[in-house]
C-alpha atoms as a PDB file:
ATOM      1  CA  UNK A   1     134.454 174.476  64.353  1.00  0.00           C
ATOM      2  CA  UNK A   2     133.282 174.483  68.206  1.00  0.00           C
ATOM      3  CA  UNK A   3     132.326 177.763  69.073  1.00  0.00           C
ATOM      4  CA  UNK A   4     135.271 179.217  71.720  1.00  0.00           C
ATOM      5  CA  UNK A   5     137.925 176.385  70.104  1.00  0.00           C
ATOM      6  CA  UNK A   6     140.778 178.247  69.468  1.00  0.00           C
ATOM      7  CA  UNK A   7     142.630 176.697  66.575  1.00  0.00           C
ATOM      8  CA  UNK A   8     146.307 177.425  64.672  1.00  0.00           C
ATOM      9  CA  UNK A   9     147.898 177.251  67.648  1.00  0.00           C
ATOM     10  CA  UNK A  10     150.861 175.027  69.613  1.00  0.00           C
ATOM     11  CA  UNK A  11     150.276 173.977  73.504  1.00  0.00           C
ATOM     12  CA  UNK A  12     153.426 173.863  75.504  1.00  0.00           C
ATOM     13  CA  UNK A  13     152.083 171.137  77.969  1.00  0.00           C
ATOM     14  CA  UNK A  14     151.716 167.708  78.757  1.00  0.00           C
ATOM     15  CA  UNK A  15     149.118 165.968  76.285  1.00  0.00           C
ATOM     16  CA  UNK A  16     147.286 164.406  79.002  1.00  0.00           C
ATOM     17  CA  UNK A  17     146.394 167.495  80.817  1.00  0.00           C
ATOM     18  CA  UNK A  18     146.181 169.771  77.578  1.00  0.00           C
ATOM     19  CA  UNK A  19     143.796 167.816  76.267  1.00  0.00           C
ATOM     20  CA  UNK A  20     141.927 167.293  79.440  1.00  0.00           C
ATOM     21  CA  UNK A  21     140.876 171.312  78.303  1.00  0.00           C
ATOM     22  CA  UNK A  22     139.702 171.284  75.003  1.00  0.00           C
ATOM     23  CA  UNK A  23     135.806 170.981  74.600  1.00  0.00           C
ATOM     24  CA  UNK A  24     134.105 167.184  73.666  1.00  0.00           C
ATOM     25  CA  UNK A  25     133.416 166.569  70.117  1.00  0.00           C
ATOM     26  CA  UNK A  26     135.872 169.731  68.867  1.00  0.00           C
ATOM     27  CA  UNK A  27     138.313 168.488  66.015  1.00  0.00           C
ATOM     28  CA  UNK A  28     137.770 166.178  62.848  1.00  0.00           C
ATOM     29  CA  UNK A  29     141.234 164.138  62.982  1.00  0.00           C
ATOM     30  CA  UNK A  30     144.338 163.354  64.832  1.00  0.00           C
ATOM     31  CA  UNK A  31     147.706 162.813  63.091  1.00  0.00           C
ATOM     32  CA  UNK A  32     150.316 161.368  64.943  1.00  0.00           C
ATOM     33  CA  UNK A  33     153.548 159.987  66.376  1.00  0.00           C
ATOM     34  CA  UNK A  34     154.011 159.439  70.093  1.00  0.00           C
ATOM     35  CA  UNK A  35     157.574 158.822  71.584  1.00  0.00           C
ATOM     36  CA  UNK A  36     158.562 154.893  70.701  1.00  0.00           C
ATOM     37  CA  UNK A  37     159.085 152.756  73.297  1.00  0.00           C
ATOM     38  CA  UNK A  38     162.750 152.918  75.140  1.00  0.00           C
ATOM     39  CA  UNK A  39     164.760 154.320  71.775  1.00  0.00           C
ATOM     40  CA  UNK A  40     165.318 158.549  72.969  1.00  0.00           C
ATOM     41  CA  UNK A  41     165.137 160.274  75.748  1.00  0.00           C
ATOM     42  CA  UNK A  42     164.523 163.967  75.681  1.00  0.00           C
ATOM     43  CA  UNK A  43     165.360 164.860  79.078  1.00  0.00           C
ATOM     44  CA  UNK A  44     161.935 165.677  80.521  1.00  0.00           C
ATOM     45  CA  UNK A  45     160.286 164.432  83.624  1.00  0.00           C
ATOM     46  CA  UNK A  46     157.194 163.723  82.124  1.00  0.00           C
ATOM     47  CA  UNK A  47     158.216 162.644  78.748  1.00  0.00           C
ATOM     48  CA  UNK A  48     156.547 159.360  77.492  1.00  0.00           C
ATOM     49  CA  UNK A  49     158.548 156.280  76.582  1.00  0.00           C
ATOM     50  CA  UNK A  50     161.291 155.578  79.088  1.00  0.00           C
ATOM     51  CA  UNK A  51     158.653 153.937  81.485  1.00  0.00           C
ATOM     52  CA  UNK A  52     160.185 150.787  83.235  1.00  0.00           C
ATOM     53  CA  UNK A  53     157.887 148.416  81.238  1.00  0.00           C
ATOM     54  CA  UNK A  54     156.318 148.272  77.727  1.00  0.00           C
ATOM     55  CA  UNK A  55     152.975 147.545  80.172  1.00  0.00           C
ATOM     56  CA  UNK A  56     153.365 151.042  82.027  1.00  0.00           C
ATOM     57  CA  UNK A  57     153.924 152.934  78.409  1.00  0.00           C
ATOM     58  CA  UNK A  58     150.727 151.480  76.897  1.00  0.00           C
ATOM     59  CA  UNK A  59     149.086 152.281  79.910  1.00  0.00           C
ATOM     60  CA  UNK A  60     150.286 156.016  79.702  1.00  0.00           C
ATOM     61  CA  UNK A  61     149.423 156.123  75.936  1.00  0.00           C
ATOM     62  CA  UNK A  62     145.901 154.440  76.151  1.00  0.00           C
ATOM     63  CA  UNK A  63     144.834 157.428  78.716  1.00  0.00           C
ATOM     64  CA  UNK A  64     145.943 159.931  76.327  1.00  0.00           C
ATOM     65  CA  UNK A  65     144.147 158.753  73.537  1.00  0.00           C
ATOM     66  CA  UNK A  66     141.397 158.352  75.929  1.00  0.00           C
ATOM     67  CA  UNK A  67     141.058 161.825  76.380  1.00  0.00           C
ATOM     68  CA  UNK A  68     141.427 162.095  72.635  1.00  0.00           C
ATOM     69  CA  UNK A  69     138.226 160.351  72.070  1.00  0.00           C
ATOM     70  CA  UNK A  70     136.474 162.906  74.140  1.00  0.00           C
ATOM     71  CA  UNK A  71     137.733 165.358  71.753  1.00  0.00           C
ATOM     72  CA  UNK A  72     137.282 163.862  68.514  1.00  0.00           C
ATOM     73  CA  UNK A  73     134.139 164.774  67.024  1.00  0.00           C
ATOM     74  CA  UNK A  74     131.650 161.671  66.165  1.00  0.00           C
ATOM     75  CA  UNK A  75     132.661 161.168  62.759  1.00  0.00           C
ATOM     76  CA  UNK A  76     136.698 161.990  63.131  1.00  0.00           C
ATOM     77  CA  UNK A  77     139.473 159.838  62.434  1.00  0.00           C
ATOM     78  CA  UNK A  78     142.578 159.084  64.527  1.00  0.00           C
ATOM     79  CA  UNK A  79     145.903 158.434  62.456  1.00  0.00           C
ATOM     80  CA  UNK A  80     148.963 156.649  64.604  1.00  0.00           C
ATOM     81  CA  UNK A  81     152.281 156.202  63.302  1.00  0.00           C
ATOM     82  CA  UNK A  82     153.996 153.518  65.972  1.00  0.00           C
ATOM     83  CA  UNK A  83     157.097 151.526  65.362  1.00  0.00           C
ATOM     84  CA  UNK A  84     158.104 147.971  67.484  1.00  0.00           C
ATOM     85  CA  UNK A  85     161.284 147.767  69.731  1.00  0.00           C
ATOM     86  CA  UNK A  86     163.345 144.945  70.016  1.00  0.00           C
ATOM     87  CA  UNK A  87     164.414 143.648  73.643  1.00  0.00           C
ATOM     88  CA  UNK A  88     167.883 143.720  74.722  1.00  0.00           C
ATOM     89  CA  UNK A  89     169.277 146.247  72.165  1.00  0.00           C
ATOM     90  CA  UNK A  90     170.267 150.119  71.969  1.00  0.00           C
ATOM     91  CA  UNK A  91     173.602 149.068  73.845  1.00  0.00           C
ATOM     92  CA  UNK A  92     172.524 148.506  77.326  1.00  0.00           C
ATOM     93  CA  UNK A  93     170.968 151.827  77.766  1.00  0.00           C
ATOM     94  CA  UNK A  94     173.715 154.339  76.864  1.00  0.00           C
ATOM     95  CA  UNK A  95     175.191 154.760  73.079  1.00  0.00           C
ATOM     96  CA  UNK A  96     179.035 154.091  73.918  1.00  0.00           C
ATOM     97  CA  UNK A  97     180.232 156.234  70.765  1.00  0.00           C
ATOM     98  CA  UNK A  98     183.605 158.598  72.737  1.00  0.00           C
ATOM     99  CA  UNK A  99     182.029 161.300  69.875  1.00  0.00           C
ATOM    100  CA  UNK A 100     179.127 161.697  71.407  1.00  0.00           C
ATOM    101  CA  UNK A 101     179.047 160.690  74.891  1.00  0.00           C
ATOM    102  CA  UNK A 102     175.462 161.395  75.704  1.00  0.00           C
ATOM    103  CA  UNK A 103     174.082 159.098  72.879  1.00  0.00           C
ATOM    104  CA  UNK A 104     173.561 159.320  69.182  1.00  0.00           C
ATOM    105  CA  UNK A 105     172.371 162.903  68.433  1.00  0.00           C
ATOM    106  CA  UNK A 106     173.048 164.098  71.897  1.00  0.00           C
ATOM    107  CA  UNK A 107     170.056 161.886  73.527  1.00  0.00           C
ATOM    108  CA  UNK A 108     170.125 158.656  75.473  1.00  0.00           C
ATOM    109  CA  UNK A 109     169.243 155.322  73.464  1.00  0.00           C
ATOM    110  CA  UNK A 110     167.047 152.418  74.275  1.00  0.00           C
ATOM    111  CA  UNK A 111     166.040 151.435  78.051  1.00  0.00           C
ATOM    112  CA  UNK A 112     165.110 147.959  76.818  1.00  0.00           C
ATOM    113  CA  UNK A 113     167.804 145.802  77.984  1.00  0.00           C
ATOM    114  CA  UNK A 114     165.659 143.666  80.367  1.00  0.00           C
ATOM    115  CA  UNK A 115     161.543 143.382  79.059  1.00  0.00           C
ATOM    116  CA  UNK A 116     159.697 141.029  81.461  1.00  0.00           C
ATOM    117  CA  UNK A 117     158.282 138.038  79.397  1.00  0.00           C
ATOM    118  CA  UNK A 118     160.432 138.620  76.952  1.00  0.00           C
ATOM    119  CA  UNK A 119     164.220 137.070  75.926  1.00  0.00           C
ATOM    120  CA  UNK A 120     166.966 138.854  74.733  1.00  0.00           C
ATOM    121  CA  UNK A 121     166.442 139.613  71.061  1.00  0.00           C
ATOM    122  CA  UNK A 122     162.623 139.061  70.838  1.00  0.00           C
ATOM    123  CA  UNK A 123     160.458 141.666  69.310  1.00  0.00           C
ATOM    124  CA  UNK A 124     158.218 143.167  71.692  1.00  0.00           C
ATOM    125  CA  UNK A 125     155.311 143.867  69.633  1.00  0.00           C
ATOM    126  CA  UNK A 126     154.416 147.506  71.243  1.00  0.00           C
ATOM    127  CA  UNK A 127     152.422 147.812  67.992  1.00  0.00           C
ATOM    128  CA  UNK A 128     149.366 145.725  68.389  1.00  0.00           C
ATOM    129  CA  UNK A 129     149.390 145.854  72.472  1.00  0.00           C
ATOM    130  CA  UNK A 130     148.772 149.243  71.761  1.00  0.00           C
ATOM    131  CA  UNK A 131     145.984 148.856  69.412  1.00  0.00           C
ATOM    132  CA  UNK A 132     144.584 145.801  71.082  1.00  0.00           C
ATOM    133  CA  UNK A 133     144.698 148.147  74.168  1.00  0.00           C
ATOM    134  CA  UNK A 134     143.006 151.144  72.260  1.00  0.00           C
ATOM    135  CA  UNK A 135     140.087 148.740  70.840  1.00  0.00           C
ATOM    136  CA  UNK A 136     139.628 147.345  73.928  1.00  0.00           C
ATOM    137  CA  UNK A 137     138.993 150.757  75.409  1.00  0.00           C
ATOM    138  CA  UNK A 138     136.335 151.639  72.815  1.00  0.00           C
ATOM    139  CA  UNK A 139     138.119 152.552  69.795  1.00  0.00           C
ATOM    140  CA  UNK A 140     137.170 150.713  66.259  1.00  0.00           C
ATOM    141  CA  UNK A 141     140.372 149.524  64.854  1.00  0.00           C
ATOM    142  CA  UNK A 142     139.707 149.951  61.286  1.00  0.00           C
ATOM    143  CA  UNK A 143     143.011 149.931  58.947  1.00  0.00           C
ATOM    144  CA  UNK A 144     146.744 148.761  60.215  1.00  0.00           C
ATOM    145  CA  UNK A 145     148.626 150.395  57.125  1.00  0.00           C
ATOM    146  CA  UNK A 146     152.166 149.779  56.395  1.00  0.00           C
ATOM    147  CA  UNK A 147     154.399 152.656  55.896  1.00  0.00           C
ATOM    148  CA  UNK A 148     157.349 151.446  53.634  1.00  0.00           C
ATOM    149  CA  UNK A 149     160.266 152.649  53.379  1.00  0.00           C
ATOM    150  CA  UNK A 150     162.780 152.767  50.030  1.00  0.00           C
ATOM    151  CA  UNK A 151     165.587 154.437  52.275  1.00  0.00           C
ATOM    152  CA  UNK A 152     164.841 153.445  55.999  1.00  0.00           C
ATOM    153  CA  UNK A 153     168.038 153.787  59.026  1.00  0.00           C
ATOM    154  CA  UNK A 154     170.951 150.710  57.988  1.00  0.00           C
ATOM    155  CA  UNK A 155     170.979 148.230  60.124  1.00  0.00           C
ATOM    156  CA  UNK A 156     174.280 146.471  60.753  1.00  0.00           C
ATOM    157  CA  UNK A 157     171.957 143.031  62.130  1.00  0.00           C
ATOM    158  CA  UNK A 158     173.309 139.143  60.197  1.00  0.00           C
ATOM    159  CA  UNK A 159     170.464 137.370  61.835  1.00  0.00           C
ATOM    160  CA  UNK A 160     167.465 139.020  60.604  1.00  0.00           C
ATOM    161  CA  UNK A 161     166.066 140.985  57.859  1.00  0.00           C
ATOM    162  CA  UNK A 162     166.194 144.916  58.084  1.00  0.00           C
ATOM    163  CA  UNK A 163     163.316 146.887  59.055  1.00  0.00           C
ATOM    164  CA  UNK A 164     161.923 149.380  56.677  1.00  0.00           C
ATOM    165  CA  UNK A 165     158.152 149.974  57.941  1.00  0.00           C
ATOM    166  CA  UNK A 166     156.094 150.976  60.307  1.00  0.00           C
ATOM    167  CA  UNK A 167     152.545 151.083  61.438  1.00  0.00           C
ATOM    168  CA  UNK A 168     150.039 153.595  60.864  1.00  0.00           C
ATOM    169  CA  UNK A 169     146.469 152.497  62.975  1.00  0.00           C
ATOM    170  CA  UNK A 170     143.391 154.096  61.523  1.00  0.00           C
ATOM    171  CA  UNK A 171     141.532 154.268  64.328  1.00  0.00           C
ATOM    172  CA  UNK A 172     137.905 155.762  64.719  1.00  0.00           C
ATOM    173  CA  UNK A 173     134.996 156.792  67.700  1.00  0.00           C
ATOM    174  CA  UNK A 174     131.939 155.340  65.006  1.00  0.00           C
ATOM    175  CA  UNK A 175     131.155 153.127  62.915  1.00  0.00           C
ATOM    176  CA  UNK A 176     130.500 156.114  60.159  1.00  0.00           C
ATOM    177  CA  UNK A 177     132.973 158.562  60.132  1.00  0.00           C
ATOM    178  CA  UNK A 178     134.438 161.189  57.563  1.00  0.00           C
ATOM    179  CA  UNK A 179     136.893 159.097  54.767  1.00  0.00           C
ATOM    180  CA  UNK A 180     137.699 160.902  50.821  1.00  0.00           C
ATOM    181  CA  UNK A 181     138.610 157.951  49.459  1.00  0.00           C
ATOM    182  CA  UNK A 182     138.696 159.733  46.203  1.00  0.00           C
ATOM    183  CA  UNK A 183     141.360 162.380  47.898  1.00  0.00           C
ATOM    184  CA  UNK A 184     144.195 159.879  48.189  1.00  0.00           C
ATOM    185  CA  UNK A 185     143.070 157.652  45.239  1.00  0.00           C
ATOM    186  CA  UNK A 186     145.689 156.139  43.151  1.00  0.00           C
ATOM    187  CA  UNK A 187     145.988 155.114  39.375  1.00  0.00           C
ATOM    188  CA  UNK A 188     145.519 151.902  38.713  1.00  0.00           C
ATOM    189  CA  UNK A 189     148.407 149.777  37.269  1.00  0.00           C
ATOM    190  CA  UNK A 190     149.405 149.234  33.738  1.00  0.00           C
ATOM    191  CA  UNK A 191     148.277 145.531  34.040  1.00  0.00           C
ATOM    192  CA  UNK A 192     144.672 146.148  35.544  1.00  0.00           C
ATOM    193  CA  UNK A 193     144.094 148.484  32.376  1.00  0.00           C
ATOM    194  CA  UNK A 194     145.068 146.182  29.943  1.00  0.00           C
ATOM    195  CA  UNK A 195     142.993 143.527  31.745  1.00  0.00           C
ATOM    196  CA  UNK A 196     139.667 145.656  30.985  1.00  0.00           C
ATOM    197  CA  UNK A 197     140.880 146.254  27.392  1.00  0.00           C
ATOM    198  CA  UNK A 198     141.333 142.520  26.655  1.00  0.00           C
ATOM    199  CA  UNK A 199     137.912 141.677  28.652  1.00  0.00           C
ATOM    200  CA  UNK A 200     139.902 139.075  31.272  1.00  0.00           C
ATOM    201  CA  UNK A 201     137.723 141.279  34.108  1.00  0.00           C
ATOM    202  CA  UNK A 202     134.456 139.937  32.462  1.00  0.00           C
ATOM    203  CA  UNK A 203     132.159 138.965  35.301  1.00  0.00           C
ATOM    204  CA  UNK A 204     134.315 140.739  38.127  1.00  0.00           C
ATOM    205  CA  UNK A 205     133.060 143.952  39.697  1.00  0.00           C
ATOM    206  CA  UNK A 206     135.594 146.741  39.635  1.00  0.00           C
ATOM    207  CA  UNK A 207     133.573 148.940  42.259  1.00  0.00           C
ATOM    208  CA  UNK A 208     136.697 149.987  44.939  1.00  0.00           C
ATOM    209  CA  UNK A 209     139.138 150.933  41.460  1.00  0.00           C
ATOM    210  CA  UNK A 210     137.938 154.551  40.897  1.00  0.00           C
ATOM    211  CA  UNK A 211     136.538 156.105  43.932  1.00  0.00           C
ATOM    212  CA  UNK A 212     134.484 159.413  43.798  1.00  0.00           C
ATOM    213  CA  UNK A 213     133.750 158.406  40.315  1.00  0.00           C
ATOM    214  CA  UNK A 214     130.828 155.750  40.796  1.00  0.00           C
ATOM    215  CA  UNK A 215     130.271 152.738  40.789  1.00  0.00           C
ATOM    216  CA  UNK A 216     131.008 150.213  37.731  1.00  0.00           C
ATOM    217  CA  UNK A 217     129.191 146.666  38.790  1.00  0.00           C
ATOM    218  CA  UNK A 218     128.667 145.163  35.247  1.00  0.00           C
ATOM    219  CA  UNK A 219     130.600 147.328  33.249  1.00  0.00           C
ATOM    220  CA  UNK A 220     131.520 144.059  31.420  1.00  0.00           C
ATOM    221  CA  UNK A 221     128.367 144.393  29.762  1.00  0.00           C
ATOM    222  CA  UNK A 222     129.450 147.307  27.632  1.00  0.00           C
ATOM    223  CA  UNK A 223     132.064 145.111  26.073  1.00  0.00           C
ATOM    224  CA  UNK A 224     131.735 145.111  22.001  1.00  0.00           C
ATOM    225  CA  UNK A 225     133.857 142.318  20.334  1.00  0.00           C
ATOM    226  CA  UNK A 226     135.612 141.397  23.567  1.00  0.00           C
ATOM    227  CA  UNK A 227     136.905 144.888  24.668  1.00  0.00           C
ATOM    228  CA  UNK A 228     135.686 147.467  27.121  1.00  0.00           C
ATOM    229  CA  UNK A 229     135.059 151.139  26.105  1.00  0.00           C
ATOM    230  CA  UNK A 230     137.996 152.746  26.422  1.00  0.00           C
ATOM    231  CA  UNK A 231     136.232 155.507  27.689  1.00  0.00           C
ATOM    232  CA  UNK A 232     134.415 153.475  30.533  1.00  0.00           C
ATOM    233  CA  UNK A 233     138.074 152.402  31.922  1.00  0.00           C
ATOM    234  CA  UNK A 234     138.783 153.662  35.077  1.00  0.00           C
ATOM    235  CA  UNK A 235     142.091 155.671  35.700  1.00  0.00           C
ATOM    236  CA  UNK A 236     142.193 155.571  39.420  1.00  0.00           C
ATOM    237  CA  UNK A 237     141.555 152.781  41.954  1.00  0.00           C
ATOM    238  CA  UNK A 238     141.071 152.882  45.953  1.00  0.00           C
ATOM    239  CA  UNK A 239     144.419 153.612  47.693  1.00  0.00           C
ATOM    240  CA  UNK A 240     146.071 150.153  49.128  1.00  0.00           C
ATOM    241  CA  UNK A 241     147.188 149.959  52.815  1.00  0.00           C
ATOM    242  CA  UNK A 242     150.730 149.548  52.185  1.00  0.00           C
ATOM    243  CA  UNK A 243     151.959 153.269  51.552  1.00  0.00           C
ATOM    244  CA  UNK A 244     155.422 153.793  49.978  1.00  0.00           C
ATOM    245  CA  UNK A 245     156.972 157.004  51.126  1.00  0.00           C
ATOM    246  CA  UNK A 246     160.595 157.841  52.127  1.00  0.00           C
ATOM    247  CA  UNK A 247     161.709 159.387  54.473  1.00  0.00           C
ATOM    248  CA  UNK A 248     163.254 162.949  54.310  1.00  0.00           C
ATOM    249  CA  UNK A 249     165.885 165.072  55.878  1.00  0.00           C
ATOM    250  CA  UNK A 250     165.293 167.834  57.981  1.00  0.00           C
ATOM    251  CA  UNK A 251     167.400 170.422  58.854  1.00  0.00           C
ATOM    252  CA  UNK A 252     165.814 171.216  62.549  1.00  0.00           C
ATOM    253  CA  UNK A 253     166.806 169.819  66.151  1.00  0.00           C
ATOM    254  CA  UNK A 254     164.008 167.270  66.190  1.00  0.00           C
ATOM    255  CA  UNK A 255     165.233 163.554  65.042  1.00  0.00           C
ATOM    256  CA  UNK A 256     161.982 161.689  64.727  1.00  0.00           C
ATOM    257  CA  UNK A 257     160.369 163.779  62.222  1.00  0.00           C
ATOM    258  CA  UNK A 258     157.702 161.668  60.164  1.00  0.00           C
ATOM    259  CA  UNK A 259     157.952 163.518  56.119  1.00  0.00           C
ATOM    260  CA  UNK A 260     155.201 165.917  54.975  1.00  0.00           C
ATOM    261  CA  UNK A 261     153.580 163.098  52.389  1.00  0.00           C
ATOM    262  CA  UNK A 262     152.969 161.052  55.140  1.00  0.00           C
ATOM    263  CA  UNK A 263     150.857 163.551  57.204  1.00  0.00           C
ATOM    264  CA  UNK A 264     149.136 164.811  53.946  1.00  0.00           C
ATOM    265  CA  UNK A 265     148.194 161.200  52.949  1.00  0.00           C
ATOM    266  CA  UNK A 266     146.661 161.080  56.536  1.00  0.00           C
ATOM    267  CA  UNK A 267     144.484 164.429  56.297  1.00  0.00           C
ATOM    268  CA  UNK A 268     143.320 164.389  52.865  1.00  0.00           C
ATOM    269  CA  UNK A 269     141.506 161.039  53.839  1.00  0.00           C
ATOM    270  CA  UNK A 270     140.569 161.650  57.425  1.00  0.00           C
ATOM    271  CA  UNK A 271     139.576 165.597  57.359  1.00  0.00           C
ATOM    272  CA  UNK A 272     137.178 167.949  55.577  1.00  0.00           C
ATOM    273  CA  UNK A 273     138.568 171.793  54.195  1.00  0.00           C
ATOM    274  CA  UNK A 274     138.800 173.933  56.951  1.00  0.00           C
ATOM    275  CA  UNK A 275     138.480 171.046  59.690  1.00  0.00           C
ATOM    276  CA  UNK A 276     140.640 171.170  62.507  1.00  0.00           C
ATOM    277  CA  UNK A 277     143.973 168.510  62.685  1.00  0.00           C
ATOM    278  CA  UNK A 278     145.068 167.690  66.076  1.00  0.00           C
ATOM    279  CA  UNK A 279     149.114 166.212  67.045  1.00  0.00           C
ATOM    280  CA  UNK A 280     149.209 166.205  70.966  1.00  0.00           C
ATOM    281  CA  UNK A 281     152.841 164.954  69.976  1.00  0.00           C
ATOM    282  CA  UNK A 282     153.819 167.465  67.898  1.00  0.00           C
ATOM    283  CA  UNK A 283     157.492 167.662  67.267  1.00  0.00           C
ATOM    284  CA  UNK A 284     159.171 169.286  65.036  1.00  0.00           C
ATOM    285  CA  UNK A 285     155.441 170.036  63.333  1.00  0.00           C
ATOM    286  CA  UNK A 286     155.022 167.953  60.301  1.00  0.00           C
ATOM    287  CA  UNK A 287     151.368 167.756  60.753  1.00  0.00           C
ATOM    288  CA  UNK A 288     150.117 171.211  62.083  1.00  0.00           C
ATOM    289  CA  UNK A 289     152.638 172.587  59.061  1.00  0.00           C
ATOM    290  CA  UNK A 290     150.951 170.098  56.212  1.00  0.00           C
ATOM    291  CA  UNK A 291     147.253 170.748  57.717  1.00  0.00           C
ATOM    292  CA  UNK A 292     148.073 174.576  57.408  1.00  0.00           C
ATOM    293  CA  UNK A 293     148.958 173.993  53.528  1.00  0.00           C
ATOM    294  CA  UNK A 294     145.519 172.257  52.863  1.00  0.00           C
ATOM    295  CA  UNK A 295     143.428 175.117  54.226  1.00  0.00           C
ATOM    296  CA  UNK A 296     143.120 172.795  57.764  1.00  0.00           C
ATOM    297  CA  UNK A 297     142.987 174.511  61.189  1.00  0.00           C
ATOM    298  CA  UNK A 298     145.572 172.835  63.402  1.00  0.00           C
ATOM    299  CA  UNK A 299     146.179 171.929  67.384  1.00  0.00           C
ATOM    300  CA  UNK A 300     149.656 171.438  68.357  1.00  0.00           C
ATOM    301  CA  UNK A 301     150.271 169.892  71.602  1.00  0.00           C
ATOM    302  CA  UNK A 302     154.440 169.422  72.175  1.00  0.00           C
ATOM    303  CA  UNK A 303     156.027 169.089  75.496  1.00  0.00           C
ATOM    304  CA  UNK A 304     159.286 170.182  74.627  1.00  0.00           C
ATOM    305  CA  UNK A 305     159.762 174.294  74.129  1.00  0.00           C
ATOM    306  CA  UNK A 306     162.783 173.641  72.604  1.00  0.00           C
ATOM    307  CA  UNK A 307     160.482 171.785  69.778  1.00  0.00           C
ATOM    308  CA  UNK A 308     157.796 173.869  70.224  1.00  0.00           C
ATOM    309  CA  UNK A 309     159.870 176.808  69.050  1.00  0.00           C
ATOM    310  CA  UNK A 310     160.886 175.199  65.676  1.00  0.00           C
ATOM    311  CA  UNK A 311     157.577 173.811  65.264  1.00  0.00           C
ATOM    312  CA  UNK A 312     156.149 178.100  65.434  1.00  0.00           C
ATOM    313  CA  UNK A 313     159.379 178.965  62.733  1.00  0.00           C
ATOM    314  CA  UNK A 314     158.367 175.665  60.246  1.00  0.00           C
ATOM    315  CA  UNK A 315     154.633 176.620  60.646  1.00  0.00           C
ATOM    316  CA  UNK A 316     155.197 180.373  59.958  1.00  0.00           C
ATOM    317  CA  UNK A 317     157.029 179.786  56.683  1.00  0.00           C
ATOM    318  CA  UNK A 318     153.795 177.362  55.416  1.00  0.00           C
ATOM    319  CA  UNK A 319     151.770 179.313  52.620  1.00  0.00           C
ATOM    320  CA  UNK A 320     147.789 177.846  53.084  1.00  0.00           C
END
């Protein structure tokens, strides 16, 4: 760790300007989720994403992560979970529901009803503007993962199909930077086995299906009578960039809480043992909670007290 960083903690502030005083090159990776575009409002001045225009909330975004890349060390990764917005929906601004008159879970809804260059019902596309918009300002845009969903929010839409993903960006400072691929590895399917143990792989090179366990260019040639070794099989494979994980309840005041998996998934892969995990939009906590459990030193950055507060009480009950 930078010497003077102090780490395990949660910054009531702005992320701009909190991040404006951390040291350069200080933490390994970034996990996180910044305010969508138009769909809450939290009731703070200086909140991020009820700006007038999807321009003027990329704009505020790309300056954050600006700062960010100050931060990051050389070799660090930057996670970013960011969902689109449709124009013209969230009911004209307010949630018109007599039981709860200030919006669903006590919050406005969507300030989208009028995007310029775009007609009612189009889909904005906030996801790549913002990572066109990060690349452009120096970032390597290295990964756009899906994040399926099994049980994502019902939609009551006829004219469409449902949503139920969302982006997450791997982003990075370098062209070499810190990646287990082994960490988040995953078996490989039933099918790909039995493909080695009938030999219809002969002449293909298997070398991204078992990280952290070598490489197997030409492992056709151990073949005897038209099977592999059985021995010589791999069991794992390198993890895809469609991730399925569902999304879970939580019991807190915080409704845009991303689950635990999700998080871990991120750090495993983008973060040594005893590195130090940064969310300057840190919620209910998810990631400073998760980078606790895996022996991580964490940097919470929340603008809300209120959230701030359950993020300390969610934190404090994690055992490293």
């Amino acid at each position: 760790m930078t010497e003077g960083l102090k780490t395990d903690i949660i910054i009531n502030r702005d992320a701009l300007f909190a991040l404006r005083e951390l040291p350069d090159e200080s933490v390994n990776c970034c996990v996180t989720s910044p305010p969508y575009y138009a769909l809450r409002d939290y009731g703070l001045d200086a909140q991020i994403g009820r700006e007038d225009t999807p321009e003027e909330y990329i704009e505020r975004l790309v300056a954050v992560f600006h700062e960010l890349k100050r931060v990051l060390r050389s070799d660090g990764t930057f996670w970013l979970n960011i969902a689109d917005t449709y124009c013209g929906t969230g009911h004209k601004g307010y949630y018109a529901d007599p039981k709860n008159p200030k919006g669903r879970n006590g919050q406005q809804t969507a300030k989208n009803a009028r995007v310029p260059g775009c007609k009612q019902k189009d889909l904005i596309g906030i996801p790549w503007l913002l990572a066109f918009a990060l690349r452009a300002d120096g970032w390597y845009l290295r990964s756009d993962i899906i994040w399926q969903k099994e049980n994502p929010m019902p939609e009551s839409c006829k004219d469409r199909p449902s949503r139920c993903y969302e982006h997450i960006f791997l982003l990075t400072k370098s062209k070499k930077y810190f990646y287990d691929a082994a960490a988040i590895a995953e078996p490989i399917a039933a099918t790909t086995a039995a493909r080695y143990r009938t030999g219809r792989g002969a002449g293909h090179k298997y070398a991204d299906e078992v990280p952290g366990q070598g490489k197997v260019q030409g492992i056709n040639r151990t073949r005897s009578g038209g099977y592999y070794d059985e021995a010589l099989i791999p069991t794992m494979r390198n993890k895809r960039d469609v991730w399925l994980i569902n999304t879970v309840p939580y019991s807190g005041g915080h409704f845009a809480a991303y689950p635990p998996k999700l998080a871990k998934t991120c750090i495993l892969a983008g973060c040594p043992k005893g590195g130090v995990v940064i969310d300057p939009f840190l919620g209910s906590g998810t990631t400073a909670a998760v980078a606790k459990s895996l022996d991580r030193h964490y940097i919470g950055i929340e603008l809300n007290i209120e959230y701030c507060a359950l993020a300390r009480a969610r934190i404090g009950g994690v055992q490293p």
